[in-house]
Protein backbone atom coordinates (compact mmCIF):
# COMPACT_ATOMS: atom_id res chain seq x y z
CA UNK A 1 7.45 3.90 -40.11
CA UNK A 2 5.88 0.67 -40.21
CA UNK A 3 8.16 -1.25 -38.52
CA UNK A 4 8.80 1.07 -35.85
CA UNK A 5 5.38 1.53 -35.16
CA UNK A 6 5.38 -2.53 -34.92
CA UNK A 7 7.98 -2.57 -32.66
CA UNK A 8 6.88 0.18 -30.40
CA UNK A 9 3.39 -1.80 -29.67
CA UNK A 10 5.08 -5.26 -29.32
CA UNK A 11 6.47 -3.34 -26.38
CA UNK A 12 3.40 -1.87 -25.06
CA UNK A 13 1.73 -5.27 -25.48
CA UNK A 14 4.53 -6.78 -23.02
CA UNK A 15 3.79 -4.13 -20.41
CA UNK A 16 0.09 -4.16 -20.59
CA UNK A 17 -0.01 -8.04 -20.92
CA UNK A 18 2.81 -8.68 -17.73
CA UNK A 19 0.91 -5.47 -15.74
CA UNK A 20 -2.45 -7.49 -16.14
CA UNK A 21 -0.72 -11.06 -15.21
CA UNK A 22 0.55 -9.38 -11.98
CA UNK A 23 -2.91 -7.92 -11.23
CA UNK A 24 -4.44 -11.39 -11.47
CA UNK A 25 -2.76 -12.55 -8.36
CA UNK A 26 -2.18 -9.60 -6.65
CA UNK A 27 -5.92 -8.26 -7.02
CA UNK A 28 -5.82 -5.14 -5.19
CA UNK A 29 -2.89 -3.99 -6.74
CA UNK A 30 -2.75 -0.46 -8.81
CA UNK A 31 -0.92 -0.54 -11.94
CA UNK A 32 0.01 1.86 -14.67
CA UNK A 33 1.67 2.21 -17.98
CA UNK A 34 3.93 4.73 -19.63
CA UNK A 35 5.07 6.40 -16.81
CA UNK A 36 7.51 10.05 -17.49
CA UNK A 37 9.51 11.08 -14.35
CA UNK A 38 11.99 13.79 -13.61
CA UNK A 39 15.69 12.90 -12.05
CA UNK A 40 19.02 14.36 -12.09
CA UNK A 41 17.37 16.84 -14.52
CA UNK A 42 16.65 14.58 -17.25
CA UNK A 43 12.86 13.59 -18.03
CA UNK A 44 12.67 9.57 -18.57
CA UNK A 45 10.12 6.83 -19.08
CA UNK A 46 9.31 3.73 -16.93
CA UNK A 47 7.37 1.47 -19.13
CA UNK A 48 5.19 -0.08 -16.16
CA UNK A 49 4.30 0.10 -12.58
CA UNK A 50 2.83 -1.72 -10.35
CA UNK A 51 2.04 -0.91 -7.09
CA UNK A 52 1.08 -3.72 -4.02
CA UNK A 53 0.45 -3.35 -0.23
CA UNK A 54 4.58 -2.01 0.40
CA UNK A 55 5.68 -3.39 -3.14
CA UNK A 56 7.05 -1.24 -5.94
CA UNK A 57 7.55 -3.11 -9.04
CA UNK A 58 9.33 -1.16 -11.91
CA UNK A 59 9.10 -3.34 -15.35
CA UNK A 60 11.20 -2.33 -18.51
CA UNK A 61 10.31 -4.13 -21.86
CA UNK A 62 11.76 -5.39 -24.94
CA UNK A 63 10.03 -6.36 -27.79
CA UNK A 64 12.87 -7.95 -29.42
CA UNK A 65 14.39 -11.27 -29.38
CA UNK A 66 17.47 -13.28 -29.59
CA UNK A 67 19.27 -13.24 -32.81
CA UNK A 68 19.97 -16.94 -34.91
CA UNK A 69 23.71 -15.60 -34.33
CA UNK A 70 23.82 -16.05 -30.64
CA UNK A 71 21.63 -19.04 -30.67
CA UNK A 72 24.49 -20.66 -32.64
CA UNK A 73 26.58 -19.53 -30.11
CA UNK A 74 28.13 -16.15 -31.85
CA UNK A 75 29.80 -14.43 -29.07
CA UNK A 76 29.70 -10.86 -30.16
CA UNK A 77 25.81 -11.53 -31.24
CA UNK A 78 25.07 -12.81 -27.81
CA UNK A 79 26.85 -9.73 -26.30
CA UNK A 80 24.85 -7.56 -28.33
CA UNK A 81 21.24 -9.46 -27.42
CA UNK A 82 22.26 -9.34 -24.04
CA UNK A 83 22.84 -5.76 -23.55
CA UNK A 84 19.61 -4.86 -25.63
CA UNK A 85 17.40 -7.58 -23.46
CA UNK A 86 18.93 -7.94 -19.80
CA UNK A 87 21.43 -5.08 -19.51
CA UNK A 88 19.53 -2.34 -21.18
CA UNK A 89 15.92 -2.58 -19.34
CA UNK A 90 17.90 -3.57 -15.88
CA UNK A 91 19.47 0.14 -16.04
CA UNK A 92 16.42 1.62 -16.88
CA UNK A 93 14.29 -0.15 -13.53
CA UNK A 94 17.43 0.55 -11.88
CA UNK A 95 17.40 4.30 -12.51
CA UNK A 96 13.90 4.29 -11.71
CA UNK A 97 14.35 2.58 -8.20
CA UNK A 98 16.97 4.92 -7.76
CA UNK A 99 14.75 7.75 -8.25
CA UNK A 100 11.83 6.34 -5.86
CA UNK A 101 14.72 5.87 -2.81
CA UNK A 102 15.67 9.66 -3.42
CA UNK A 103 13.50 11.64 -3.57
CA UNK A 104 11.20 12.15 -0.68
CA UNK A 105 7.73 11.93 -2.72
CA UNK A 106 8.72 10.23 -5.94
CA UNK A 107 6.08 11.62 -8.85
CA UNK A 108 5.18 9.88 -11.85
CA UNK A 109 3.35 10.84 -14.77
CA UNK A 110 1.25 8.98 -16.85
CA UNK A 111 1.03 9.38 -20.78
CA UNK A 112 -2.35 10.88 -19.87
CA UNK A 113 -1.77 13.55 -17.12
CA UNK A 114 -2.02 11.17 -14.42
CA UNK A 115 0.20 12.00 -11.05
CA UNK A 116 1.17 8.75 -9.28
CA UNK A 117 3.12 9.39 -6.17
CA UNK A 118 4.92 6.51 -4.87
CA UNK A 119 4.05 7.32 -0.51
CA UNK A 120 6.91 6.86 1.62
CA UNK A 121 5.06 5.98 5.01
CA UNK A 122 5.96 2.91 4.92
CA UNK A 123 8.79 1.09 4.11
CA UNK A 124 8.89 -0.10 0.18
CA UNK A 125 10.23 -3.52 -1.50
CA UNK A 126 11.39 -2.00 -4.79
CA UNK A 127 11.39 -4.94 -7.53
CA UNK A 128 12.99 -4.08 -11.11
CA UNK A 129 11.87 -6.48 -13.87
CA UNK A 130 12.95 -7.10 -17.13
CA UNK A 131 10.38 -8.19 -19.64
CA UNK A 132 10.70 -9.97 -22.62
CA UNK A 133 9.39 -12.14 -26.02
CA UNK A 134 12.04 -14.66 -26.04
CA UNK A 135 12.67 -16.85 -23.62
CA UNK A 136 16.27 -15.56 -22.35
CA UNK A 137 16.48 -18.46 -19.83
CA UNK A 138 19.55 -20.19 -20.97
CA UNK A 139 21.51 -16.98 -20.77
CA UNK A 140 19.97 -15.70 -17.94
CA UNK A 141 19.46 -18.52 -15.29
CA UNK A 142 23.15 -17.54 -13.88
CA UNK A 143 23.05 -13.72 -13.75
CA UNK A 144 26.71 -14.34 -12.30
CA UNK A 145 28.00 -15.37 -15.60
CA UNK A 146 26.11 -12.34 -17.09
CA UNK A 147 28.01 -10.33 -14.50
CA UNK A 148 31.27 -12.00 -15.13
CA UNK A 149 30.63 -11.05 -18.98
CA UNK A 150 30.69 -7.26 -17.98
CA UNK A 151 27.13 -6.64 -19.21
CA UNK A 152 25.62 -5.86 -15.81
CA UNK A 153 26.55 -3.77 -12.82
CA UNK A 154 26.42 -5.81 -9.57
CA UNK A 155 23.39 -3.65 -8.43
CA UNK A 156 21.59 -3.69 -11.21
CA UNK A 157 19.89 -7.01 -12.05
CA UNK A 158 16.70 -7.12 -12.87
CA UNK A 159 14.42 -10.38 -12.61
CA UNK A 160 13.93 -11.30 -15.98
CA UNK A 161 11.13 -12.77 -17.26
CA UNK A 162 9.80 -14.46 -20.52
CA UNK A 163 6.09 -12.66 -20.73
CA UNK A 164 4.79 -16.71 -21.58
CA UNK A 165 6.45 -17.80 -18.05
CA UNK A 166 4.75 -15.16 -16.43
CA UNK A 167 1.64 -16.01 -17.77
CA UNK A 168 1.96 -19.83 -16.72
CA UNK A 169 2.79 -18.37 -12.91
CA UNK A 170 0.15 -16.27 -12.29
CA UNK A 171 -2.33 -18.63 -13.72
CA UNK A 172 -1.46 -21.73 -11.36
């Protein structure tokens, strides 16, 4: 119970920490956490959202890092970070922009009876991000190898990002 109760906020502390980052530099943004939303009549989770002038960004994010196995280069390690890190969070933003495009007034709810309905007057730029705790960049700085690998779906790559890199951007 301990650990999972570790892990879940190391999670949490990625969303809140990348949600306030993005707020820094885009200042009259409006963000939210722990999102719940209903599609294809399942109920799921988005972990953050941010919303900007005619941007949607959907974040997803892990709390876990890569394993000493596929830092030495273990190939069935490195499948098996990659899927929980890049793969697994890119499907979930990905199901998430898929929901926003359908349905006419997409409707979010937040962990405390919040509604958030994403407006469709206007035309949207729908960004899925993956966050993370490890610095995934020399696995993930070709996404085209990724693909090649079989652990992502053409359309659904999300930008990942090491929380400490996004930190460093929006601070410059």
């Amino acid at each position: 119970d301990l650990w999972n109760n570790y892990q879940e906020n190391r999670a949490k502390l990625v969303t809140r920490k990348a949600l306030n980052y993005l707020g820094a530099v885009m200042p009259r943004s409006q963000h939210f956490e722990e999102l719940y939303y209903e599609f294809e009549g399942q109920r799921f989770e988005l972990d953050g959202l941010l919303l900007f002038d005619r941007y949607v960004l959907l974040l997803e994010a892990k709390a876990g890092g890569v394993s000493d196995a596929s830092r030495r280069g273990g190939t069935k390690a490195l499948e098996a970070d990659l899927k929980d890190l890049v793969r697994d969070p890119s499907r979930q933003a990905e199901r998430a922009r898929k929901f926003i495009l359908a349905e006419d007034a997409p409707t979010f709810k937040t962990k405390d009876g919040h509604t958030v309905i994403i407006g469709k007057s206007i035309g949207h730029e729908v960004v899925t991000m993956a966050l993370t705790l490890d610095n995934l960049a020399m696995f993930t700085s070709d996404m085209q190898e990724i693909k090649k690998l079989g652990l992502l779906a053409p359309d659904s790559i999300s930008w990942t990002l090491y929380l400490p890199d996004l930190r460093i951007r929006s601070e410059e």
